[in-house]
PDB file of N, CA and C in Angstrom:
ATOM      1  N   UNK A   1     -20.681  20.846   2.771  1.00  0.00           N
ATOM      2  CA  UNK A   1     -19.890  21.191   1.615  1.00  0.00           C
ATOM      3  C   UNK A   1     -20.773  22.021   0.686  1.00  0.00           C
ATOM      4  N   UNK A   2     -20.314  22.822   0.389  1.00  0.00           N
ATOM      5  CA  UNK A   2     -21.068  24.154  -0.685  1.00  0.00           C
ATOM      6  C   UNK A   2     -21.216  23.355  -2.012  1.00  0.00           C
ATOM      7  N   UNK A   3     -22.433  23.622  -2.732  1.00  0.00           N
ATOM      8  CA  UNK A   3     -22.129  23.594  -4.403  1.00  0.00           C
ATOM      9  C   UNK A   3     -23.377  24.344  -4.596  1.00  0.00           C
ATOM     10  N   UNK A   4     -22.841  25.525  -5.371  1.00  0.00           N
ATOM     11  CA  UNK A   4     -24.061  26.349  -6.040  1.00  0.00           C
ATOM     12  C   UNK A   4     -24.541  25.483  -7.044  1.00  0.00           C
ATOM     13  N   UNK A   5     -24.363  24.752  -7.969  1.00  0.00           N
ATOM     14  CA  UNK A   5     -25.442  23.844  -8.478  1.00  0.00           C
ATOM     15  C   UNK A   5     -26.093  22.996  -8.155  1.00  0.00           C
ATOM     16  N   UNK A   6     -26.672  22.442  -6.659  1.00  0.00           N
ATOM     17  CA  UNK A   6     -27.253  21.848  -6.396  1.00  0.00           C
ATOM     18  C   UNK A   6     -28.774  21.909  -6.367  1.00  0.00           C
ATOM     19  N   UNK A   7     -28.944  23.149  -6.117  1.00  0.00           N
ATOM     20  CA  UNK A   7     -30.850  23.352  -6.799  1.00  0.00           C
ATOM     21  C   UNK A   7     -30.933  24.064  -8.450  1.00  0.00           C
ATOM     22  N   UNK A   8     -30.020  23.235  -9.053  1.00  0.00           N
ATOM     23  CA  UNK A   8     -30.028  23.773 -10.774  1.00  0.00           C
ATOM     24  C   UNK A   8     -30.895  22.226 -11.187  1.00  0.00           C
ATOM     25  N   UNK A   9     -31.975  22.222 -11.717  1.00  0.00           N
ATOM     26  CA  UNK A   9     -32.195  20.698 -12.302  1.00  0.00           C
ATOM     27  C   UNK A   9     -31.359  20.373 -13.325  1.00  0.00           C
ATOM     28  N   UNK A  10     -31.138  21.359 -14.001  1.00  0.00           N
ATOM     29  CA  UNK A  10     -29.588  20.791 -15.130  1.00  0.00           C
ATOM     30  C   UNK A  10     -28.786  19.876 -15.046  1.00  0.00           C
ATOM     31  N   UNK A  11     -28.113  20.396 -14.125  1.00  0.00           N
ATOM     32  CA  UNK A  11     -26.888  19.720 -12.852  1.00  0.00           C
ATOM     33  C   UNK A  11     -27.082  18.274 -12.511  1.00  0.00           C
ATOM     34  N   UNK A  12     -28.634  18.008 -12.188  1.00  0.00           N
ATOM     35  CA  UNK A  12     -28.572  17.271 -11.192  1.00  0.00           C
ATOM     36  C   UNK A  12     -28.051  15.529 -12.061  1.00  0.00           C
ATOM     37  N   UNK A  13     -27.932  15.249 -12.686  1.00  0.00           N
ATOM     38  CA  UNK A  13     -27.641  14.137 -13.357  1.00  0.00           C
ATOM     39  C   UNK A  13     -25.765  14.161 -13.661  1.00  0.00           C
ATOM     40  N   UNK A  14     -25.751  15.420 -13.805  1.00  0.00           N
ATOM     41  CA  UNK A  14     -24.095  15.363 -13.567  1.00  0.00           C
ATOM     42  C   UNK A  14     -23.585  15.502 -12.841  1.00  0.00           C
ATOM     43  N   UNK A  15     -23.984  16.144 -11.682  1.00  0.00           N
ATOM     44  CA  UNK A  15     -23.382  16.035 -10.036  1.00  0.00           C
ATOM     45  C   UNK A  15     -23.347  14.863  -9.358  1.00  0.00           C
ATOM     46  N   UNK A  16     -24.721  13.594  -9.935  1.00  0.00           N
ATOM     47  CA  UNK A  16     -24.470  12.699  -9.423  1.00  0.00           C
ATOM     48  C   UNK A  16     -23.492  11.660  -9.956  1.00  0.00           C
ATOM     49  N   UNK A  17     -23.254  11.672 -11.514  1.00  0.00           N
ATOM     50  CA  UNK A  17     -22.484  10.644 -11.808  1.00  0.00           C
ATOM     51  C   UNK A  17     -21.204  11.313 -11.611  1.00  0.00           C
ATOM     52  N   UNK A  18     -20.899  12.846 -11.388  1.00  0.00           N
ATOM     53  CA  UNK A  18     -19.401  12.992 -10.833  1.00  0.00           C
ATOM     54  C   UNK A  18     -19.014  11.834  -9.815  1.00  0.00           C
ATOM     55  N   UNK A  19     -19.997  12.536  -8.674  1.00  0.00           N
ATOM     56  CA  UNK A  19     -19.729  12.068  -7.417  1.00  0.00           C
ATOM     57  C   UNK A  19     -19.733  10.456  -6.789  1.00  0.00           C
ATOM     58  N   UNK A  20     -20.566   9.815  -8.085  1.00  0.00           N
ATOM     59  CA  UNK A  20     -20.150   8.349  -8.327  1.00  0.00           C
ATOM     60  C   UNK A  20     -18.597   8.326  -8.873  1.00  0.00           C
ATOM     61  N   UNK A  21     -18.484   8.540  -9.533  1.00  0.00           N
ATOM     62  CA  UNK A  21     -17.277   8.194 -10.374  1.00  0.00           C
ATOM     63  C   UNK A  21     -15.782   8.257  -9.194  1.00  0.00           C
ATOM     64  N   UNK A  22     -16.016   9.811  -8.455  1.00  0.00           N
ATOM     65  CA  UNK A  22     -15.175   9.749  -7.201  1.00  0.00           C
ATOM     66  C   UNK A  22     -15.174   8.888  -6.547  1.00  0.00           C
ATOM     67  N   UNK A  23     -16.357   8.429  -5.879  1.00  0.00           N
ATOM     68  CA  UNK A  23     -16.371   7.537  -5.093  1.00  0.00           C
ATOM     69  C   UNK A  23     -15.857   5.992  -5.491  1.00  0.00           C
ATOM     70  N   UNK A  24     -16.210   5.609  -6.999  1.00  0.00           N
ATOM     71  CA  UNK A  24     -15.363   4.443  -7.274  1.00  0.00           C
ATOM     72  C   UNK A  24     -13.856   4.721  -7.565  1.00  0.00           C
ATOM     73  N   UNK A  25     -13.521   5.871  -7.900  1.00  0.00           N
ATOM     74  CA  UNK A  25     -12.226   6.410  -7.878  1.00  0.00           C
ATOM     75  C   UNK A  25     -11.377   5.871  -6.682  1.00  0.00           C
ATOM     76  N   UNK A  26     -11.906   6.079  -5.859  1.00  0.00           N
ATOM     77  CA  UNK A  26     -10.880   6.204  -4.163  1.00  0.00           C
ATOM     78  C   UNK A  26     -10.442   4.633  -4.018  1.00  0.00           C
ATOM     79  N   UNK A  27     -10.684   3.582  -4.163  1.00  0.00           N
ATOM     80  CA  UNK A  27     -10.091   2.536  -4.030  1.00  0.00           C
ATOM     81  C   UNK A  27      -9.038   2.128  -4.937  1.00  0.00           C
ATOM     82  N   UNK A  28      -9.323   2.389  -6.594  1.00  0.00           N
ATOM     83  CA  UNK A  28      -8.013   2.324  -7.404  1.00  0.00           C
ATOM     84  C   UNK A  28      -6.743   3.467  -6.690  1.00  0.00           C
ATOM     85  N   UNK A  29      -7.263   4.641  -6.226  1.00  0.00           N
ATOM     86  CA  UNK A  29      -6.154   5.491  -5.646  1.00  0.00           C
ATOM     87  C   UNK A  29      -5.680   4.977  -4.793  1.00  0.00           C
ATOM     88  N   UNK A  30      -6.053   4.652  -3.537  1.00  0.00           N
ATOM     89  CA  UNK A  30      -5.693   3.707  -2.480  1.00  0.00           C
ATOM     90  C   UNK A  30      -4.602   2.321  -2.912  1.00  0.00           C
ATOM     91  N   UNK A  31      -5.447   1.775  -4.479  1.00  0.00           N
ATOM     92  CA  UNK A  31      -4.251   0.842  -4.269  1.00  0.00           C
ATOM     93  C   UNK A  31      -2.810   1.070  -5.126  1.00  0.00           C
ATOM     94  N   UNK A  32      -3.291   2.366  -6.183  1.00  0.00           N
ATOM     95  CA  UNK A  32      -1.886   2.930  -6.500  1.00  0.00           C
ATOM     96  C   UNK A  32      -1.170   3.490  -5.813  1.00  0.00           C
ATOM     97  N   UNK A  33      -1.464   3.648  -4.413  1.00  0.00           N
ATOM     98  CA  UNK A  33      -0.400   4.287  -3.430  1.00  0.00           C
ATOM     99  C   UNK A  33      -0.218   3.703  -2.838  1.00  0.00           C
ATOM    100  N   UNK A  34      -0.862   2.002  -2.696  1.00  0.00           N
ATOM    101  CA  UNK A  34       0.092   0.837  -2.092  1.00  0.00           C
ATOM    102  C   UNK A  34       1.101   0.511  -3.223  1.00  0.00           C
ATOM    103  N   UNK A  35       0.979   0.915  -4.391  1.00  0.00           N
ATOM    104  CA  UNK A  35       1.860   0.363  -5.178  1.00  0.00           C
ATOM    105  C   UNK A  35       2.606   1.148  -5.663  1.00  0.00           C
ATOM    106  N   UNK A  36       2.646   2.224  -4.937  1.00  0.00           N
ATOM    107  CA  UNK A  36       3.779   3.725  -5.228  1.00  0.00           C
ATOM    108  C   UNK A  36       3.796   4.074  -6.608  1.00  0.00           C
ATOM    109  N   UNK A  37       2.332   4.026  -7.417  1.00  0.00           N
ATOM    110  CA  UNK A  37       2.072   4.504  -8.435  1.00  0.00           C
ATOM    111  C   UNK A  37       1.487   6.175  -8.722  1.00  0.00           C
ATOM    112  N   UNK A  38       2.583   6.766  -8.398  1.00  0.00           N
ATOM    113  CA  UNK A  38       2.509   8.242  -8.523  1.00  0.00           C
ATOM    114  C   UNK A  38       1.978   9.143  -9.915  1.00  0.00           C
ATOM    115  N   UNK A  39       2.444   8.145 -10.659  1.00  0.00           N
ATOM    116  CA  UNK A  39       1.902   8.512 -11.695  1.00  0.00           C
ATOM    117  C   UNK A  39       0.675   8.810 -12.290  1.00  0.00           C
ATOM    118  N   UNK A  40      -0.141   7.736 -11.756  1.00  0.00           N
ATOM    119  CA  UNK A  40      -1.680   7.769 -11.406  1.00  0.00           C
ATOM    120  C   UNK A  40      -2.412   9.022 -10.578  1.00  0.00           C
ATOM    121  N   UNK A  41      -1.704   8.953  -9.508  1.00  0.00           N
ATOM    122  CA  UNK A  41      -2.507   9.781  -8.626  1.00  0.00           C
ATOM    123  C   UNK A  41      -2.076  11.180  -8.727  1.00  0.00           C
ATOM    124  N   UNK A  42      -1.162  11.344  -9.618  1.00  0.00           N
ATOM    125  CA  UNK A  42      -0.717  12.493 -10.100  1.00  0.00           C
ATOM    126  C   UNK A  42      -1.785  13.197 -10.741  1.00  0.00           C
ATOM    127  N   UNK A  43      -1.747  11.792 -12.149  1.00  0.00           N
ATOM    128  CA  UNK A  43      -2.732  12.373 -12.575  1.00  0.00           C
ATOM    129  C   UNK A  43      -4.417  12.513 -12.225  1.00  0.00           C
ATOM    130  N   UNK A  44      -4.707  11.926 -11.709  1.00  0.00           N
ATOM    131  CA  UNK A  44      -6.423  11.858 -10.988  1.00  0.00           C
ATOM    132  C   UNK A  44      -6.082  13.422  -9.921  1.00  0.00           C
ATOM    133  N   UNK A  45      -4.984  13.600  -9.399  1.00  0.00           N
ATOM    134  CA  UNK A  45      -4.838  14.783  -8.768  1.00  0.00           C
ATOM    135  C   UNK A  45      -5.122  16.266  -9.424  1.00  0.00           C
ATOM    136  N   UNK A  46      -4.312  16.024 -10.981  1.00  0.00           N
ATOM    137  CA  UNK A  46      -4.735  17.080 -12.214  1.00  0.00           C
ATOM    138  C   UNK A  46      -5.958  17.095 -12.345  1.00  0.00           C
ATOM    139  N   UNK A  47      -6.693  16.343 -13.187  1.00  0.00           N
ATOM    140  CA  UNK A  47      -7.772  16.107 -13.572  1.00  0.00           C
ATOM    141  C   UNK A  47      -8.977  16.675 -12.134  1.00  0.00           C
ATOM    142  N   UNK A  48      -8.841  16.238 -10.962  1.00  0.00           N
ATOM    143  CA  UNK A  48      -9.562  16.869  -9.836  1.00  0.00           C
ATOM    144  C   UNK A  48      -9.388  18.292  -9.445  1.00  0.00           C
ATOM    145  N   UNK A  49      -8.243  18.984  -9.803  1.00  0.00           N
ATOM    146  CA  UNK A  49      -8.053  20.288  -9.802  1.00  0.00           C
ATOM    147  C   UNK A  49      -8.656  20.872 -10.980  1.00  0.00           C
ATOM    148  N   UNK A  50      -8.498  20.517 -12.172  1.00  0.00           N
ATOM    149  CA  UNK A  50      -9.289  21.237 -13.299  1.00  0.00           C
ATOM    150  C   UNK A  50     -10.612  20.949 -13.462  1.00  0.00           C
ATOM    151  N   UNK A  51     -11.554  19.632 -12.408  1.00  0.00           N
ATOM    152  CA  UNK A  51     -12.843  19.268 -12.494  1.00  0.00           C
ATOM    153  C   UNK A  51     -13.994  20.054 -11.317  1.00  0.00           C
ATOM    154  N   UNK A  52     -13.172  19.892  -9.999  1.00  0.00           N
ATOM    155  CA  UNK A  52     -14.005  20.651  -9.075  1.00  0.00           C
ATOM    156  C   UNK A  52     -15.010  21.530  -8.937  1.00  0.00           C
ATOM    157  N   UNK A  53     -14.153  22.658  -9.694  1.00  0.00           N
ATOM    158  CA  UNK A  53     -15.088  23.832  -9.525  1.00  0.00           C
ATOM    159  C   UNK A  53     -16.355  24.334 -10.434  1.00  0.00           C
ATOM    160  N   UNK A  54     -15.929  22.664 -11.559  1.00  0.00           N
ATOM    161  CA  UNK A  54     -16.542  23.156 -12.773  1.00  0.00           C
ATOM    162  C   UNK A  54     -18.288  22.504 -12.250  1.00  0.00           C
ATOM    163  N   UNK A  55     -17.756  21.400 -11.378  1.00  0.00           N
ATOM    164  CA  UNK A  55     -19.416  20.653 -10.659  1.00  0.00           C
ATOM    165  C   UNK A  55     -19.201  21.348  -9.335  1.00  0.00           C
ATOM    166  N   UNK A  56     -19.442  22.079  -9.364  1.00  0.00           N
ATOM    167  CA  UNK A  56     -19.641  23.095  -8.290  1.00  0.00           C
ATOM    168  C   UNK A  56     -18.650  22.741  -6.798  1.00  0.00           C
ATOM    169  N   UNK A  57     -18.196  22.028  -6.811  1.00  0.00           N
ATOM    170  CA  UNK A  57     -16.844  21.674  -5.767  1.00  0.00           C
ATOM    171  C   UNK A  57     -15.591  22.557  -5.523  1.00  0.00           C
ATOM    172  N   UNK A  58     -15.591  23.626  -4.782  1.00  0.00           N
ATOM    173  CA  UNK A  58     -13.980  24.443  -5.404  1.00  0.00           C
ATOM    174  C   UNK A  58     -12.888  23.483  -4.000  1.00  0.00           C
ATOM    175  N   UNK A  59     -14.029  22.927  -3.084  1.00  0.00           N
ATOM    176  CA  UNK A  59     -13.031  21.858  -2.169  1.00  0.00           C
ATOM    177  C   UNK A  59     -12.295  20.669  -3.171  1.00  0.00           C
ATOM    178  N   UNK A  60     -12.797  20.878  -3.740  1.00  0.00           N
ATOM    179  CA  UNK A  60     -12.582  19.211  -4.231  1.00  0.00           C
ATOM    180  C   UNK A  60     -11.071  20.022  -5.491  1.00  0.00           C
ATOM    181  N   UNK A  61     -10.966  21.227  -6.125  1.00  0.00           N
ATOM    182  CA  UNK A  61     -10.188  21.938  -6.802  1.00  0.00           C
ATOM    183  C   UNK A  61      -8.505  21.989  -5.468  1.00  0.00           C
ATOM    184  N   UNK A  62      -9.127  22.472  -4.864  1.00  0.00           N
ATOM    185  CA  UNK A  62      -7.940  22.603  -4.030  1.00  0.00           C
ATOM    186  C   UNK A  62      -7.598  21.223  -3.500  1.00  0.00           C
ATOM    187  N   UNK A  63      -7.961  20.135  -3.249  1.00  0.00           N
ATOM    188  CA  UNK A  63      -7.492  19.205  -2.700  1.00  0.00           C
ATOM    189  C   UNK A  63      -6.679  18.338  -3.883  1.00  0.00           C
ATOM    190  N   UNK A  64      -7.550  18.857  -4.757  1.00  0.00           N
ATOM    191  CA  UNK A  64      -6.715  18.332  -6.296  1.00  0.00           C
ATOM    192  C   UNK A  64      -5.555  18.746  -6.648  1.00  0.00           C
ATOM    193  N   UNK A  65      -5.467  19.893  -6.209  1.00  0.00           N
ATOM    194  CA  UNK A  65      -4.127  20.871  -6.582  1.00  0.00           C
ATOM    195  C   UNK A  65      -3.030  20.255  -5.069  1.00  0.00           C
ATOM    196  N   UNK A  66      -3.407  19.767  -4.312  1.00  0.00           N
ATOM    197  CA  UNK A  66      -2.557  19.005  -3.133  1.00  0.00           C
ATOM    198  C   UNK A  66      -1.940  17.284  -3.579  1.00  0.00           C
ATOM    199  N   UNK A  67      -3.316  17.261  -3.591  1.00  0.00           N
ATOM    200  CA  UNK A  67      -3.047  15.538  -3.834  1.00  0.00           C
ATOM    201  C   UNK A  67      -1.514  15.643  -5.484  1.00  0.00           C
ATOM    202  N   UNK A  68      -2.166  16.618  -6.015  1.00  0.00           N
ATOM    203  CA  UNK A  68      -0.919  16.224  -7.232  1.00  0.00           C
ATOM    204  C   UNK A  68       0.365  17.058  -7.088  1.00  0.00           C
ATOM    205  N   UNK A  69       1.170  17.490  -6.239  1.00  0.00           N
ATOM    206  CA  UNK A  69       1.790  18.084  -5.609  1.00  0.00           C
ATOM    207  C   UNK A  69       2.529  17.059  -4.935  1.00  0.00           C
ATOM    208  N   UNK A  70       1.859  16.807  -3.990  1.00  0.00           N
ATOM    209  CA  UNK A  70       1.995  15.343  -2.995  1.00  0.00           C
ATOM    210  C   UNK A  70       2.763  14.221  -3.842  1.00  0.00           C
ATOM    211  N   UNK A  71       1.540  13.715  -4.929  1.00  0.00           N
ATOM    212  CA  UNK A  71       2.449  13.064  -5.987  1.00  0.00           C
ATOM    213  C   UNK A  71       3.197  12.833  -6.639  1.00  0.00           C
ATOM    214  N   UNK A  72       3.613  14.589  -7.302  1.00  0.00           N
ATOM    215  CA  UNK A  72       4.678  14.672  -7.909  1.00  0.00           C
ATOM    216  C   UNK A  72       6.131  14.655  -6.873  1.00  0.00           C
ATOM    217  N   UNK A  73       5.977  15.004  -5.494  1.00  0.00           N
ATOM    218  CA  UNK A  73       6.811  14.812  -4.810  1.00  0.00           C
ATOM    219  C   UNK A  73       7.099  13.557  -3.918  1.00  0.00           C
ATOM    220  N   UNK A  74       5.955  12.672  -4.256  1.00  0.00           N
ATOM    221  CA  UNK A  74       6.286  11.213  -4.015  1.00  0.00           C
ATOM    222  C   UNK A  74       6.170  10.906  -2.364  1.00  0.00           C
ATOM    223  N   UNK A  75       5.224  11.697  -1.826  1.00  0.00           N
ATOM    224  CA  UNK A  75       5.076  12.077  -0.291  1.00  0.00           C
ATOM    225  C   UNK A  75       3.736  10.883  -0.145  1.00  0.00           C
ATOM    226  N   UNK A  76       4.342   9.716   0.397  1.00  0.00           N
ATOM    227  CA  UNK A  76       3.154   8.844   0.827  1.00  0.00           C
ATOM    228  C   UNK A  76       2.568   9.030   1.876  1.00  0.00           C
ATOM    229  N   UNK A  77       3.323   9.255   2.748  1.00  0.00           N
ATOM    230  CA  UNK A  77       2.461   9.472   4.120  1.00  0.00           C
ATOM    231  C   UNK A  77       1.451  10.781   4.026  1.00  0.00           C
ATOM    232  N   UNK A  78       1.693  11.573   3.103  1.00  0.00           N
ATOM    233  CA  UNK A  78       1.059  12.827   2.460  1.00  0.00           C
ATOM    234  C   UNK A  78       0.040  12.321   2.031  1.00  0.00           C
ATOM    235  N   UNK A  79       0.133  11.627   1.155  1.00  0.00           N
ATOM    236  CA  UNK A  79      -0.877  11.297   0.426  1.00  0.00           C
ATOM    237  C   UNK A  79      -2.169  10.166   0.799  1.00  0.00           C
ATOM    238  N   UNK A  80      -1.489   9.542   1.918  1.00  0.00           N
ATOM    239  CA  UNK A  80      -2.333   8.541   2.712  1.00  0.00           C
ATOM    240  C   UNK A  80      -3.621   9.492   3.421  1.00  0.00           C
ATOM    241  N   UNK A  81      -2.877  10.267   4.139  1.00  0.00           N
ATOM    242  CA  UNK A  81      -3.789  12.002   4.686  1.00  0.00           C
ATOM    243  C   UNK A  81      -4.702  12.481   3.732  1.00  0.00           C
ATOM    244  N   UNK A  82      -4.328  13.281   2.777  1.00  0.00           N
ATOM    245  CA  UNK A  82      -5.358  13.445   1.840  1.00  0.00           C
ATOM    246  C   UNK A  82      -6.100  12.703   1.069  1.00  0.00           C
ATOM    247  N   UNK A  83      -5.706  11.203   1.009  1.00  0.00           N
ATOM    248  CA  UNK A  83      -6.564  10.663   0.181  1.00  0.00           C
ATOM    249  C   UNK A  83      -7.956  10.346   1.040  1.00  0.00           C
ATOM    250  N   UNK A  84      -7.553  10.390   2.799  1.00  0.00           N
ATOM    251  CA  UNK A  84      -8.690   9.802   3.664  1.00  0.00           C
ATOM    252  C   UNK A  84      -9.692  10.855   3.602  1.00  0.00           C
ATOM    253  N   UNK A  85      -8.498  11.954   3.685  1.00  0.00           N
ATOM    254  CA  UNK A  85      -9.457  13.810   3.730  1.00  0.00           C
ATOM    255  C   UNK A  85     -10.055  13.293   2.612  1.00  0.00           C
ATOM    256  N   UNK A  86     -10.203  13.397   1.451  1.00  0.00           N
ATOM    257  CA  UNK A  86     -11.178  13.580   0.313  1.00  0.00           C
ATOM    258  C   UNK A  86     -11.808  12.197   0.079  1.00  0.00           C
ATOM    259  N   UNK A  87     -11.747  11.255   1.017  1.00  0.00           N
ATOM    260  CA  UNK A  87     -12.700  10.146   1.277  1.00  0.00           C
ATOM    261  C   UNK A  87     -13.756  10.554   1.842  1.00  0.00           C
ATOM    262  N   UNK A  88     -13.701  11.363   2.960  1.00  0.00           N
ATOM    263  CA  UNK A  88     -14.564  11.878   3.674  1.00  0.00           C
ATOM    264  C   UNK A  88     -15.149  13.114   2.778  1.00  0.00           C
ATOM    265  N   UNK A  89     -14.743  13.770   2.270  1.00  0.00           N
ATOM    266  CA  UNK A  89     -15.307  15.037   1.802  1.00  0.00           C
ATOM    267  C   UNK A  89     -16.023  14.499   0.209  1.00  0.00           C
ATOM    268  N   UNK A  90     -15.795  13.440   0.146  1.00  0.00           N
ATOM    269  CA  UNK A  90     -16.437  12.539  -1.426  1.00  0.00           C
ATOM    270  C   UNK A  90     -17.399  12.145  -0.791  1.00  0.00           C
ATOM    271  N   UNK A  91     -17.809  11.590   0.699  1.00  0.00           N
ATOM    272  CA  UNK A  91     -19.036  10.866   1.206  1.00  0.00           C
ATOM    273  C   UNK A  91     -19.841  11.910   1.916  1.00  0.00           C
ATOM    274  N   UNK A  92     -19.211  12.761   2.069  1.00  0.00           N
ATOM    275  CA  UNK A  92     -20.139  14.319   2.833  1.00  0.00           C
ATOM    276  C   UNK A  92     -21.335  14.978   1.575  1.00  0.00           C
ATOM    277  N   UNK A  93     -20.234  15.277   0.703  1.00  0.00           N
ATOM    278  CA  UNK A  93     -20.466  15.734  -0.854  1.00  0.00           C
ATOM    279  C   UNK A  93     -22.062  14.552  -1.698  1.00  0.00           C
ATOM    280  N   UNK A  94     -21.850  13.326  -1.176  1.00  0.00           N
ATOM    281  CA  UNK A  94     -22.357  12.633  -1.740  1.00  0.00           C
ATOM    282  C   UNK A  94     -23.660  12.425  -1.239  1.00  0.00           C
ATOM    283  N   UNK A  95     -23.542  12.292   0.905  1.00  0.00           N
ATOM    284  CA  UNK A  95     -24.909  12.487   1.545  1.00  0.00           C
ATOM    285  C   UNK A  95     -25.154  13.922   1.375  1.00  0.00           C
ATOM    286  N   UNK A  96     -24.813  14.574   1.103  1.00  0.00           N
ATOM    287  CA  UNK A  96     -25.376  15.898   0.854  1.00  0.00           C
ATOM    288  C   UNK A  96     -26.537  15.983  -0.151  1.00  0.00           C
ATOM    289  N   UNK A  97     -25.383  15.295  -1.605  1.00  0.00           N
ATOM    290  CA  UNK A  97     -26.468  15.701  -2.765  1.00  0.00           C
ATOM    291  C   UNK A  97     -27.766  14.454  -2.397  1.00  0.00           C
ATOM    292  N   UNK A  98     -27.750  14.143  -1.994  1.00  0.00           N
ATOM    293  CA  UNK A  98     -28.554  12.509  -1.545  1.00  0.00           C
ATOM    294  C   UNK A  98     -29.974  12.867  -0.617  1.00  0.00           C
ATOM    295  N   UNK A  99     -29.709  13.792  -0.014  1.00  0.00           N
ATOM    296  CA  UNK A  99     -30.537  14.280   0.805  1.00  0.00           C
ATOM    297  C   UNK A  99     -30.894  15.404   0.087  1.00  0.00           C
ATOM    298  N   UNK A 100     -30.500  16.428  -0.311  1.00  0.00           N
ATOM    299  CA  UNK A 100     -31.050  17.236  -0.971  1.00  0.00           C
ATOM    300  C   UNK A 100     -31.826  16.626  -2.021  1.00  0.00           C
ATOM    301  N   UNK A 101     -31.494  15.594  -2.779  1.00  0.00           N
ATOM    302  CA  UNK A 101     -32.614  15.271  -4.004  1.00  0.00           C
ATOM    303  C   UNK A 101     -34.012  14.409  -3.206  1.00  0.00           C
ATOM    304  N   UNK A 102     -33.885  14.303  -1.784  1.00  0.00           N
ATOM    305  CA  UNK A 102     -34.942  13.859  -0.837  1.00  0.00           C
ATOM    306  C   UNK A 102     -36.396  15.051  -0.995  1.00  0.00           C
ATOM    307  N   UNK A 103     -35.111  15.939  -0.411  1.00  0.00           N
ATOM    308  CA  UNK A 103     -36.130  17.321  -0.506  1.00  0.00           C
ATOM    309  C   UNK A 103     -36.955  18.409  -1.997  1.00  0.00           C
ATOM    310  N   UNK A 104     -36.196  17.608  -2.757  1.00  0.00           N
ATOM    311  CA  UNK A 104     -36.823  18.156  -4.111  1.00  0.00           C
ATOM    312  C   UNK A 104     -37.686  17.640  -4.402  1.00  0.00           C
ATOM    313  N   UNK A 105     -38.216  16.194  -4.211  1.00  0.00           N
ATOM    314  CA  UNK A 105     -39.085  15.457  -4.561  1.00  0.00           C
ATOM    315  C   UNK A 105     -40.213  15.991  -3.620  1.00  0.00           C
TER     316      UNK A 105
END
C-alpha cells in the first residue's frame, strides 16, 4: 500500500495513531452491521473518504467513498465485502508502517 508520508518524521506519530484508531474501528463496524446500523457506517464511511488521502492513504479515500454508498443504500452483503477488504488493507497499511519504522531505526 503506497503512502508518500511514510519517510516524513512529521507524519510518523500521526500515521500511527490513524492506523490504530482504524484498526479499533473495524469491530464497532462489524457489529453495526450485525445490527443494521447504517447510520454509523455511513458515517465512518464519510469521515474515511474525507480522511485517507489526507494520511497519505488515497486507498483508504476510495473505499470510504464505497463503504458509504453501500450504506446509504443499505447493501449488507456489500458491506460485509468491503468491510473484510479494508480489514485487510487496515492490517497491510499497518505491517507496512511497522516495518518501515524497523528500518528507520
Amino acid at each position: 500500500m503506497n503512502n508518500e508520508f511514510l519517510n516524513e518524521p512529521e507524519f510518523q506519530e500521526l500515521i500511527s495513531d490513524y492506523l490504530d484508531y482504524l484498526k479499533s474501528s473495524l469491530s464497532s463496524l462489524k457489529e453495526n452491521l450485525g445490527s443494521k446500523n447504517f447510520k454509523k457506517i455511513r458515517k465512518f464511511g464519510h469521515n474515511l473518504k474525507g480522511t485517507g488521502t489526507g494520511y497519505g492513504y488515497a486507498e483508504f479515500t476510495k473505499i470510504g467513498k464505497t463503504i458509504e454508498q453501500a450504506a446509504i443504500d443499505e447493501k449488507s452483503d456489500s458491506l460485509t465485502e468491503l468491510l473484510d477488504q479494508f480489514d485487510a488493507m487496515v492490517n497491510e497499511a499497518h505491517e507496512q508502517f511497522h516495518s518501515k519504522q524497523i528500518n528507520l531505526i
